[in-house]
C-alpha atoms as a PDB file:
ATOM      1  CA  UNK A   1     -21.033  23.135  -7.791  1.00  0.00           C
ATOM      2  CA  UNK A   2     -21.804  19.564  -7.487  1.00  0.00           C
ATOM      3  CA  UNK A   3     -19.374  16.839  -6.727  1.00  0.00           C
ATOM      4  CA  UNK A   4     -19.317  13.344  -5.890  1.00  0.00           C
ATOM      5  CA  UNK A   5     -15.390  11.645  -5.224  1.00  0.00           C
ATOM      6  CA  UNK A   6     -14.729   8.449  -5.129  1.00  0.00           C
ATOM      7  CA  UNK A   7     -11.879   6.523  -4.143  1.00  0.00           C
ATOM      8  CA  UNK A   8     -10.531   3.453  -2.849  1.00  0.00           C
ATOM      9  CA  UNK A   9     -10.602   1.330  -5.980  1.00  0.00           C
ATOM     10  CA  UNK A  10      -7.743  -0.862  -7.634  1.00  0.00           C
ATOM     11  CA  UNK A  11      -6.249  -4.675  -7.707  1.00  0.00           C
ATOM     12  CA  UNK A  12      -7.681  -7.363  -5.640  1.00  0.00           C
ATOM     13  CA  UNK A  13      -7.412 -10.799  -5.369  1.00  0.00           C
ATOM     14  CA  UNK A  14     -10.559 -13.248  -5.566  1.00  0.00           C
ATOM     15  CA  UNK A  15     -11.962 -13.708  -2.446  1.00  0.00           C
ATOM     16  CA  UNK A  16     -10.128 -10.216  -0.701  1.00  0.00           C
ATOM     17  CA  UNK A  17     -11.716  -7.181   0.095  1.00  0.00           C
ATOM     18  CA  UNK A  18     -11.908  -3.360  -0.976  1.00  0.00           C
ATOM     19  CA  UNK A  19     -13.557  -0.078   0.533  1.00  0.00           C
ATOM     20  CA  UNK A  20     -15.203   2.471  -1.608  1.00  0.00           C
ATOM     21  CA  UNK A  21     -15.211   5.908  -0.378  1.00  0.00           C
ATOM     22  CA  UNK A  22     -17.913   8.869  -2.022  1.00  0.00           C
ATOM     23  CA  UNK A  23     -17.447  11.851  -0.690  1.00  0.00           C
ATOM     24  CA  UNK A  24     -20.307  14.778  -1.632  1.00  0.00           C
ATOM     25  CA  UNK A  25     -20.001  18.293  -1.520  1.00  0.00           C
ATOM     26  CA  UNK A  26     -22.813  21.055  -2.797  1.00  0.00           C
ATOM     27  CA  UNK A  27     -25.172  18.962  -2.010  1.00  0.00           C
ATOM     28  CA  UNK A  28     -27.608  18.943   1.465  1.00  0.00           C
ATOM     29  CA  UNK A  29     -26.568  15.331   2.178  1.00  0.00           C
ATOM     30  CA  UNK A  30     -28.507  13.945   4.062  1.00  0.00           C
ATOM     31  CA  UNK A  31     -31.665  14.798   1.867  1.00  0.00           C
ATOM     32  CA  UNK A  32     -30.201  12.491  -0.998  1.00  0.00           C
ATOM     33  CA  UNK A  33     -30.494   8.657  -1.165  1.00  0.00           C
ATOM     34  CA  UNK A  34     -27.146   7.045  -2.277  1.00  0.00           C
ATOM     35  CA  UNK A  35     -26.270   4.591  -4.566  1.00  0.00           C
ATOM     36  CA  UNK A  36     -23.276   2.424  -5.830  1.00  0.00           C
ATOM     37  CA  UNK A  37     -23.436   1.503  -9.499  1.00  0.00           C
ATOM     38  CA  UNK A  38     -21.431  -0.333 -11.456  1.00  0.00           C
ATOM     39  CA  UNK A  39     -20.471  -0.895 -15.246  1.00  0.00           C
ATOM     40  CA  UNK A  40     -18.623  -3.014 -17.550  1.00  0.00           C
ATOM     41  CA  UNK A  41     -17.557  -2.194 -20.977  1.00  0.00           C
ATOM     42  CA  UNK A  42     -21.248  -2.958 -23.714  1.00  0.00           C
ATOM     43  CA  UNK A  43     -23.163  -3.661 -20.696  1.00  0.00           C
ATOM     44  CA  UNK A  44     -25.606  -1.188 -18.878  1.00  0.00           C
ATOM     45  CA  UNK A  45     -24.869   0.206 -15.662  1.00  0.00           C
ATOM     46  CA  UNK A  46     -26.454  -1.910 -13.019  1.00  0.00           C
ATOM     47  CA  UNK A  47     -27.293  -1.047  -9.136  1.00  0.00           C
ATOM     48  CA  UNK A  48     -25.116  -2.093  -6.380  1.00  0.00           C
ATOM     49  CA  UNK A  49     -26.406  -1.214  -3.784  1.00  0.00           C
ATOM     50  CA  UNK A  50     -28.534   2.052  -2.423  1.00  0.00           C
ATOM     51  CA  UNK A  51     -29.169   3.908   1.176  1.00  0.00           C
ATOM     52  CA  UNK A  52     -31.969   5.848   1.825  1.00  0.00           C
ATOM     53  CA  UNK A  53     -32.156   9.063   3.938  1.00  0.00           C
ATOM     54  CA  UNK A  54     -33.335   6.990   7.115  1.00  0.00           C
ATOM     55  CA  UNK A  55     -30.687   4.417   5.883  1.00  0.00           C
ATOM     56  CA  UNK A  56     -32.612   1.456   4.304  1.00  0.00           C
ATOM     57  CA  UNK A  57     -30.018  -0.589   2.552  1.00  0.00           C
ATOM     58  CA  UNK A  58     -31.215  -2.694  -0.652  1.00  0.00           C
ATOM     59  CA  UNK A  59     -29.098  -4.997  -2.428  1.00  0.00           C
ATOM     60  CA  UNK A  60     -28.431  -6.211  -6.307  1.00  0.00           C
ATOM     61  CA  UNK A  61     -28.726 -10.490  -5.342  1.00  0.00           C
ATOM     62  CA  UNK A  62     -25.571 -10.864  -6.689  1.00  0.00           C
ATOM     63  CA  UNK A  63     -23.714  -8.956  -3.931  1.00  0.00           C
ATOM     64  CA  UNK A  64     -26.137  -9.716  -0.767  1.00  0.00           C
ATOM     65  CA  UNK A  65     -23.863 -10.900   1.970  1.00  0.00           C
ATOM     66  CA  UNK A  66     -20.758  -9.446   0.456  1.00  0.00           C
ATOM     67  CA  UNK A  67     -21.145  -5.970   0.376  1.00  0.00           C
ATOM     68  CA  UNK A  68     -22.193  -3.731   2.811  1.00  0.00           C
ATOM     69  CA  UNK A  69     -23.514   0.224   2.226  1.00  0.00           C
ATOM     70  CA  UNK A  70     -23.704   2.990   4.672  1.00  0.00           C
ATOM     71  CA  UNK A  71     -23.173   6.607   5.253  1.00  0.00           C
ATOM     72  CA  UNK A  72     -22.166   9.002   7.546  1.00  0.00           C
ATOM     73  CA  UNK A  73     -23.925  12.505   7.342  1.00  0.00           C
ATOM     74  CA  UNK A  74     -21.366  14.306   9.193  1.00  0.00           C
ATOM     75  CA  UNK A  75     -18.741  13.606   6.614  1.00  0.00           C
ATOM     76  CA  UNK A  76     -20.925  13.923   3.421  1.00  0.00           C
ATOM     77  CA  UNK A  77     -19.678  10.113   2.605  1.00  0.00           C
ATOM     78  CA  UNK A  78     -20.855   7.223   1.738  1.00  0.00           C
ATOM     79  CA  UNK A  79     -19.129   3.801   1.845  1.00  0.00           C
ATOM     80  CA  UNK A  80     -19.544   0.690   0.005  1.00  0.00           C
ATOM     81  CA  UNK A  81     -17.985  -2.061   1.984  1.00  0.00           C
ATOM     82  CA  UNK A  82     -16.708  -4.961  -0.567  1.00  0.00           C
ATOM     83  CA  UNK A  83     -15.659  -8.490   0.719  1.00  0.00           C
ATOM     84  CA  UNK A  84     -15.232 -12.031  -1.242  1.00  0.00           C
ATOM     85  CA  UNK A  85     -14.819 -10.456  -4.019  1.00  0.00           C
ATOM     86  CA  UNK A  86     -14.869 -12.356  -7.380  1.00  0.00           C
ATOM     87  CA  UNK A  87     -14.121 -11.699 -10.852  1.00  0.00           C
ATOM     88  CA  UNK A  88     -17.385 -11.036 -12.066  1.00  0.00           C
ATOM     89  CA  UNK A  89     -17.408  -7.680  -9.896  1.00  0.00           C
ATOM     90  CA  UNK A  90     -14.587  -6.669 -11.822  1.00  0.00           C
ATOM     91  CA  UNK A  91     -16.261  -2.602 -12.646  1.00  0.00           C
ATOM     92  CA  UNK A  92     -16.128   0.586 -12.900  1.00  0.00           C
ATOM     93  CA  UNK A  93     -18.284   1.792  -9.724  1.00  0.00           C
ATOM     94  CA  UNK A  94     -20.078   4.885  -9.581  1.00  0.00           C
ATOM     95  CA  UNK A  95     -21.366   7.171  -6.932  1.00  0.00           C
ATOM     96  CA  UNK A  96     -25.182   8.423  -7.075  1.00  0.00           C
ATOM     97  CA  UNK A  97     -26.751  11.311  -5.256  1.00  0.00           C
ATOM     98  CA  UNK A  98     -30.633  11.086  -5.725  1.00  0.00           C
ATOM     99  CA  UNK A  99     -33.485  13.304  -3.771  1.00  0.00           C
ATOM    100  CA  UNK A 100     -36.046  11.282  -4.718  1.00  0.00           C
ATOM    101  CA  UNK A 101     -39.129  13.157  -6.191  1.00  0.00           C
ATOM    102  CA  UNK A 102     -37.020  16.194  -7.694  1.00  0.00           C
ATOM    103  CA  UNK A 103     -34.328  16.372 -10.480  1.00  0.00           C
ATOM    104  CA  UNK A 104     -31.871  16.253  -8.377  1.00  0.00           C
ATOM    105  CA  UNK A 105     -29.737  13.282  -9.165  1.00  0.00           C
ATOM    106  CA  UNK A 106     -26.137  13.669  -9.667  1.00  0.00           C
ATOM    107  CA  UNK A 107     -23.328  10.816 -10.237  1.00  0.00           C
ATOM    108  CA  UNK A 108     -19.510  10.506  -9.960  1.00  0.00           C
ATOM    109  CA  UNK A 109     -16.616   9.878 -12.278  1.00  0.00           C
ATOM    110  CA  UNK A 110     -16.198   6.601 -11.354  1.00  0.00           C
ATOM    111  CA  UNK A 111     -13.093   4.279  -9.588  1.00  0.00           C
ATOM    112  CA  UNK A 112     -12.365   1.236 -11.394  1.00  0.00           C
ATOM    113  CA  UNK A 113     -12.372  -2.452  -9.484  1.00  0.00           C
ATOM    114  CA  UNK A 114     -10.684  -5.221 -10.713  1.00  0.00           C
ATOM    115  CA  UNK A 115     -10.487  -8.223  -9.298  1.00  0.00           C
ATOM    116  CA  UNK A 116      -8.179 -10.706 -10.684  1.00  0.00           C
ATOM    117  CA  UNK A 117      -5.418 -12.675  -9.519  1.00  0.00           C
END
């Protein structure tokens, strides 16, 4: 059975900082690119942020320079680092497991962010 955990979401104040944990298990990690999402109530769910399997970051614009992704194999995890926050990341973030080129994609239930003072 597939699972992807995340944690490490809550309260912030503009400008502070948050890590987001995603911990996999049933999965061969390190064959999946990862992904942060995120989502806001009548809006789609937009990319954050992805890591390949040879850990290639890409960025949405609007958090390049903020946020940092990475992963560590051994662990099954992968981390979204997120500093200066602002209001407008105020989310829902989800976790995705994708091995590119197969069906294989899988997602998480999702931590909420808000950032508000």
């Amino acid at each position: 059975q597939v699972q992807l955990v995340e944690s490490g979401g809550g309260l912030v104040q503009p400008g502070g900082s948050l890590r987001l944990s995603c911990v996999a298990s049933g999965i061969i990690f390190r064959l999946y690119n990862m992904g942060w999402y995120r989502q806001v109530p009548g809006k789609q769910r937009e990319l954050v942020a992805v890591i390949t399997t040879g850990s290639s970051t890409n960025y949405a614009d609007s958090v390049k320079g903020r946020f940092t992704i990475s992963r560590d194999n051994a662990k099954n995890t992968v981390y979204l680092q997120m500093n200066s926050l602002k209001p407008e990341d105020t989310a829902v973030y989800y976790c995705n497991a994708d091995w590119t080129g197969t069906k294989y994609i899988y997602w998480g239930q999702g931590t909420q962010v808000t950032v508000s003072s």
